[in-house]
Protein backbone atom coordinates (compact mmCIF):
# COMPACT_ATOMS: atom_id res chain seq x y z
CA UNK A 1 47.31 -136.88 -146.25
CA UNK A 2 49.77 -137.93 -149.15
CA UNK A 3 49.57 -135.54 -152.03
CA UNK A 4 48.66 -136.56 -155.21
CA UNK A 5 51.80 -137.24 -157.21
CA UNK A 6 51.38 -136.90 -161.18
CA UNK A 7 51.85 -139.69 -163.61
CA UNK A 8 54.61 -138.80 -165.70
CA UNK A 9 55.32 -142.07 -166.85
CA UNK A 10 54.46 -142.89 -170.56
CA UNK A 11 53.91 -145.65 -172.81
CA UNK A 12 56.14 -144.01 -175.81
CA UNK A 13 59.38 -141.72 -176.01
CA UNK A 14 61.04 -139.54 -178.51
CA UNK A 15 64.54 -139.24 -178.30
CA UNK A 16 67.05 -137.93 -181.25
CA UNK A 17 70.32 -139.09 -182.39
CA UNK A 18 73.48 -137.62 -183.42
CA UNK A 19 75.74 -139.08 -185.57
CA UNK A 20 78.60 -137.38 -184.35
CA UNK A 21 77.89 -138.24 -180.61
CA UNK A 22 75.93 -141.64 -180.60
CA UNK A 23 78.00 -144.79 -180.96
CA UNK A 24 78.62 -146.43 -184.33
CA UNK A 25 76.43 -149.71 -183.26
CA UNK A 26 73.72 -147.60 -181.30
CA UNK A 27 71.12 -149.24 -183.41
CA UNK A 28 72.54 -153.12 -182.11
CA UNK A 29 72.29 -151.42 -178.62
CA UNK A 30 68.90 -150.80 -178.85
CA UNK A 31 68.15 -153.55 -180.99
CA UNK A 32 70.08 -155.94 -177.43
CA UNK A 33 67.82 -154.03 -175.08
CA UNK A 34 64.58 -155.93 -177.09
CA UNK A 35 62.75 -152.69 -177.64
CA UNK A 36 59.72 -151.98 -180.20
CA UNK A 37 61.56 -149.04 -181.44
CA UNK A 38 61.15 -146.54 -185.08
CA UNK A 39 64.01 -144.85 -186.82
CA UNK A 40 63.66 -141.70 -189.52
CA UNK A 41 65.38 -141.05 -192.44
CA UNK A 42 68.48 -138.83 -191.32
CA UNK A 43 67.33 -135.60 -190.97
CA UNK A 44 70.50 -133.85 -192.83
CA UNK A 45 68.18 -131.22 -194.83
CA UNK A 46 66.41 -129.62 -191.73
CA UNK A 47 66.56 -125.77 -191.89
CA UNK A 48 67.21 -122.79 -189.21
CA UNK A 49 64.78 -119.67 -189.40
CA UNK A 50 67.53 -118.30 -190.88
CA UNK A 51 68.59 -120.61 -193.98
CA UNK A 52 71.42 -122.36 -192.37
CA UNK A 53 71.41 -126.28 -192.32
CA UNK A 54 70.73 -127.98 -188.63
CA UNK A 55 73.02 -130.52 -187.46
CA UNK A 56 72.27 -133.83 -188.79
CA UNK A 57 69.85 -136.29 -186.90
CA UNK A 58 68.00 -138.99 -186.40
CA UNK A 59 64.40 -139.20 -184.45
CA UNK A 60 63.83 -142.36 -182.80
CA UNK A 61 60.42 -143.16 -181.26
CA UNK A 62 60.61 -145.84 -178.39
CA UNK A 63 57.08 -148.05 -177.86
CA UNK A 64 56.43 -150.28 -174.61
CA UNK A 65 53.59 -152.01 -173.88
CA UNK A 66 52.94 -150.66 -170.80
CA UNK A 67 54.29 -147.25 -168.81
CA UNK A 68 57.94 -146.76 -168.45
CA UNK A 69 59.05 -143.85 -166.20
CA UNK A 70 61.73 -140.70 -167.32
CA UNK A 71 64.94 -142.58 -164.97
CA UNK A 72 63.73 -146.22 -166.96
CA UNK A 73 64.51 -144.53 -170.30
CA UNK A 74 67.30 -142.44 -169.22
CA UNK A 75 69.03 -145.51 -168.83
CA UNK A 76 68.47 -146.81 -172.06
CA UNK A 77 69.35 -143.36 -173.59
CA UNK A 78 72.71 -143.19 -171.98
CA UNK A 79 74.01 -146.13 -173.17
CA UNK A 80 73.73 -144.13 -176.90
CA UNK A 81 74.71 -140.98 -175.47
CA UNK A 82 71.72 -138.76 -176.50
CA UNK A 83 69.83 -135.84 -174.92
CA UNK A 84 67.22 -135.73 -172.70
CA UNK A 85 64.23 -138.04 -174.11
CA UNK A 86 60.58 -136.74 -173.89
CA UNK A 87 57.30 -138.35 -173.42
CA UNK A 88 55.10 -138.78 -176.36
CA UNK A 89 51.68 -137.89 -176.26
CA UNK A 90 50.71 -137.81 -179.89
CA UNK A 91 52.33 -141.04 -181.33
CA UNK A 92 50.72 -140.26 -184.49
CA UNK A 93 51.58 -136.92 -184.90
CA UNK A 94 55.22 -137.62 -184.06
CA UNK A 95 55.33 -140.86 -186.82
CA UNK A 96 54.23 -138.67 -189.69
CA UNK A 97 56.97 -135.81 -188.15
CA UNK A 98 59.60 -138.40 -189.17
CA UNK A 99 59.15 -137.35 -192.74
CA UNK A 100 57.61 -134.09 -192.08
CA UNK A 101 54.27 -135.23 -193.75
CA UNK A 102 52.42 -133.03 -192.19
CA UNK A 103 54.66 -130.03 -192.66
CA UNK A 104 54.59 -128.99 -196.56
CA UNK A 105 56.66 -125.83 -195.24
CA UNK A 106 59.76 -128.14 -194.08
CA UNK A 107 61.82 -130.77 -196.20
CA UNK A 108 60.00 -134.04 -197.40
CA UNK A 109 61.77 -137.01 -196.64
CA UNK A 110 60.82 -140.59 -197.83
CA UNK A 111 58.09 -142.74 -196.11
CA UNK A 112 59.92 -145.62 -197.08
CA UNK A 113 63.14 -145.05 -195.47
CA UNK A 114 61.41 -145.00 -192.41
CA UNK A 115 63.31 -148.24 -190.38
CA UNK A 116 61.08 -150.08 -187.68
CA UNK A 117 63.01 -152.31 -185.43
CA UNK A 118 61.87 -155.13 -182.64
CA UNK A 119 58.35 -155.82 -185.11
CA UNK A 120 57.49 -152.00 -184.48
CA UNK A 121 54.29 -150.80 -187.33
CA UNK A 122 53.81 -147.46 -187.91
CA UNK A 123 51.01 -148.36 -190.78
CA UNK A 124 48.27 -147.55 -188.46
CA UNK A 125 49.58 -144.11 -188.02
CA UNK A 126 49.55 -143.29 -191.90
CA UNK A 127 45.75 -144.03 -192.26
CA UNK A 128 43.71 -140.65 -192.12
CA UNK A 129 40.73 -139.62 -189.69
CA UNK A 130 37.81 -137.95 -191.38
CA UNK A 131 38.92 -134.59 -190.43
CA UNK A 132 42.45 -134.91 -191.35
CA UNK A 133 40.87 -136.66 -194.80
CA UNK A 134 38.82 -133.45 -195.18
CA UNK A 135 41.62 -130.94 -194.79
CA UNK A 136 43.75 -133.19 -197.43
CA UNK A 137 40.92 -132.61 -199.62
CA UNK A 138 40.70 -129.06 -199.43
CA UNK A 139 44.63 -128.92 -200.16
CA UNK A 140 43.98 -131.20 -203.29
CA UNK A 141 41.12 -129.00 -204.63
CA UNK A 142 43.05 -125.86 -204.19
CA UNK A 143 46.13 -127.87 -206.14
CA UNK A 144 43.98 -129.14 -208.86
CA UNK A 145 42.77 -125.67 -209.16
CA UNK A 146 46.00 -123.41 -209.08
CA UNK A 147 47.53 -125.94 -211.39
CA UNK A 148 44.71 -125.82 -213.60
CA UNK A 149 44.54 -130.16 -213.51
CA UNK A 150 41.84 -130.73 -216.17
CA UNK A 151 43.00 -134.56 -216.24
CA UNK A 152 42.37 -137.50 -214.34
CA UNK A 153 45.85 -139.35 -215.03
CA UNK A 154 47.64 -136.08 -214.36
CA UNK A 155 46.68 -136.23 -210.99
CA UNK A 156 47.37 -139.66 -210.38
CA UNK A 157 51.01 -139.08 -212.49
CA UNK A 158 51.46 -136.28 -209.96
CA UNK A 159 50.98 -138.52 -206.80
CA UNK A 160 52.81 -141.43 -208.14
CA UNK A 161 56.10 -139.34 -209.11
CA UNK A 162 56.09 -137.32 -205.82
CA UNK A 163 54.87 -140.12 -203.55
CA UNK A 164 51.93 -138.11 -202.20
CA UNK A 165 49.88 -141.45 -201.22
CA UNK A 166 47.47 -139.53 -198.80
CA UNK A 167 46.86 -137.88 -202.14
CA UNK A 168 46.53 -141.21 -204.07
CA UNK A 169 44.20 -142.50 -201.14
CA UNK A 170 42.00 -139.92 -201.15
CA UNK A 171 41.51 -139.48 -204.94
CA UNK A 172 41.46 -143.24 -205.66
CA UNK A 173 38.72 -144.40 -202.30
CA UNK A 174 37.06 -141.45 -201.09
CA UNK A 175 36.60 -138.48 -202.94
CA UNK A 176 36.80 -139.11 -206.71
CA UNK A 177 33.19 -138.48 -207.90
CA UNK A 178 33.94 -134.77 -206.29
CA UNK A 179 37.80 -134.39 -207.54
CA UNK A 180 36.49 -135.77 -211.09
CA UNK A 181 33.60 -132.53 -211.17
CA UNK A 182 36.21 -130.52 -210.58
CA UNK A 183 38.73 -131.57 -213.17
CA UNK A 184 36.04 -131.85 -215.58
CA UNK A 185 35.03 -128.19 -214.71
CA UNK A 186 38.45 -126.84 -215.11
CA UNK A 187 38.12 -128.98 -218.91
CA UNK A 188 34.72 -127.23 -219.60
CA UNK A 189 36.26 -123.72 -218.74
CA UNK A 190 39.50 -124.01 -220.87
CA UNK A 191 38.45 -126.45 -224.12
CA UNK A 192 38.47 -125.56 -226.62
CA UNK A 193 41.36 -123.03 -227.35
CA UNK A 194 44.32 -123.24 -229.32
CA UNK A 195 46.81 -126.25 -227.44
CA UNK A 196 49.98 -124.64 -228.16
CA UNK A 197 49.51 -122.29 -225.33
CA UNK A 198 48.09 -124.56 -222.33
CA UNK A 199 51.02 -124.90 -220.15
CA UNK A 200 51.13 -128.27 -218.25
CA UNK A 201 51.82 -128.84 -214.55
CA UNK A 202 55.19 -130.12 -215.34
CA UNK A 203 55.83 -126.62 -216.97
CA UNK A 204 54.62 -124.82 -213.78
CA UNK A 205 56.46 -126.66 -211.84
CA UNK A 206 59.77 -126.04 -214.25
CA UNK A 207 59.17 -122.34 -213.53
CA UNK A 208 58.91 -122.20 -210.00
CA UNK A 209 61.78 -123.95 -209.25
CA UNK A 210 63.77 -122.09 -212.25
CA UNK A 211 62.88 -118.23 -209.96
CA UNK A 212 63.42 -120.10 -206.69
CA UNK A 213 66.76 -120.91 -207.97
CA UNK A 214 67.07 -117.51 -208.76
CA UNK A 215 66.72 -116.39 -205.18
CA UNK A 216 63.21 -114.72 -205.80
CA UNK A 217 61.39 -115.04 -202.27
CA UNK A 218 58.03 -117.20 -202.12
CA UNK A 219 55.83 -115.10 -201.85
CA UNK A 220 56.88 -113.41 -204.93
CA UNK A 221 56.87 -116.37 -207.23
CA UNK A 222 53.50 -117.45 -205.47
CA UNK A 223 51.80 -114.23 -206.46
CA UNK A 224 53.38 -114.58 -209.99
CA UNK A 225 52.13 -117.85 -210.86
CA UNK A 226 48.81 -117.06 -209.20
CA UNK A 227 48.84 -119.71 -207.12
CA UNK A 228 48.75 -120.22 -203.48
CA UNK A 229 51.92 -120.71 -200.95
CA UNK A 230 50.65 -124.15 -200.15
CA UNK A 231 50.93 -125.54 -203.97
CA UNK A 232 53.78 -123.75 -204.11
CA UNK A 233 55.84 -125.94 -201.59
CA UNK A 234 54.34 -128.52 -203.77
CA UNK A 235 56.07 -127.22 -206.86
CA UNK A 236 59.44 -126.76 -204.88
CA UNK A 237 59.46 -130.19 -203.02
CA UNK A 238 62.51 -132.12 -204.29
């Protein structure tokens, strides 16, 4: 009896470009080969555990409409000369990981310099599910509240400037009755006292930055400012 040989054929691939060892025109190649395909932002800000810069690259997500096996893609790869590509089997998870959106800890690229090629959407994979919408939440609340946001338009300035549309989504269709008690709390507790010494967010965010600058770890200027490491990479995103 024939043994039961797994699947390891997949419907979407990861693969990741080098500039220095891809072609110039590897996008036309791939673009000639009539693929559904997504390109990052170059990744030329990515960090080793130790502080050093990685080598700059590009992830490329490849999308088929039905199962392609590992030698099928490996000959699409090595006509672009990249590494070994890998199944996908979280195509959401690995869209979002083209701008690290849902890794606060690592640099924050640019949703819209995201490229799709061969009428490739990654929209779909931007909308939250209920529990991903619920942790956003929680990270909001505990923004709002180590900030000290006592203002509606603050929070919506705040999300604009730094393009945090999950942010914008939530606050603006799902949650606002609940964000609005809390900024309205934070109002209650601090009005009235004397103005001249509230400090706004854009002054918190001045002085983090200023003592990162200064080499002073994390953890440090998180314990400082009283506020928790997870605002704090919100202060320090660039």
């Amino acid at each position: 009896m024939a043994e039961n040989k797994k699947d390891n054929r997949a419907r979407s691939w990861r693969l990741v470009v080098y500039p220095d060892s891809a072609p110039q025109n590897w996008r036309d190649i791939l673009d000639e080969e009539n693929l559904s395909w997504v390109e990052s932002p170059l990744h030329d800000k990515d960090k080793n555990s130790d502080g050093t810069i990685k080598k700059a690259h590009w992830h490329v997500l490849l999308f088929f409409d039905g199962k392609k096996s590992y030698e099928q893609i490996e000959e699409i790869t090595n006509l672009i000369n990249v590494p070994i590509p890998q199944a996908m089997k979280n195509p959401k998870g690995m869209v979002r990981y083209l701008i690290h959106l849902d890794n606060p800890e690592k640099y924050q690229y640019k949703r819209e310099d995201i490229k799709c090629h061969g009428g490739a959407d990654v929209e779909q994979y931007f909308e939250l599910s209920m529990s991903t919408r619920n942790c956003v939440l929680r990270e909001m609340m505990e923004f709002i509240h180590d900030s000290e946001i006592d203002n509606y338009d603050d929070l919506i300035g705040y999300c604009i400037k730094h393009k945090e549309w999950d942010w914008m989504d939530i606050a603006a269709n799902h949650n606002t009755l609940a964000i609005n008690k809390l900024l309205d709390a934070i109002y209650q507790k601090h009005h009235p006292k004397d103005d001249s010494k509230s400090v706004t967010l854009e002054e918190r965010v001045t002085q983090a930055k200023e003592m990162a600058e200064k080499g002073i770890k994390k953890s440090v200027i998180a314990d400082t400012l009283g506020i928790s490491r997870k605002t704090l990479y919100k202060y320090l995103k660039k």
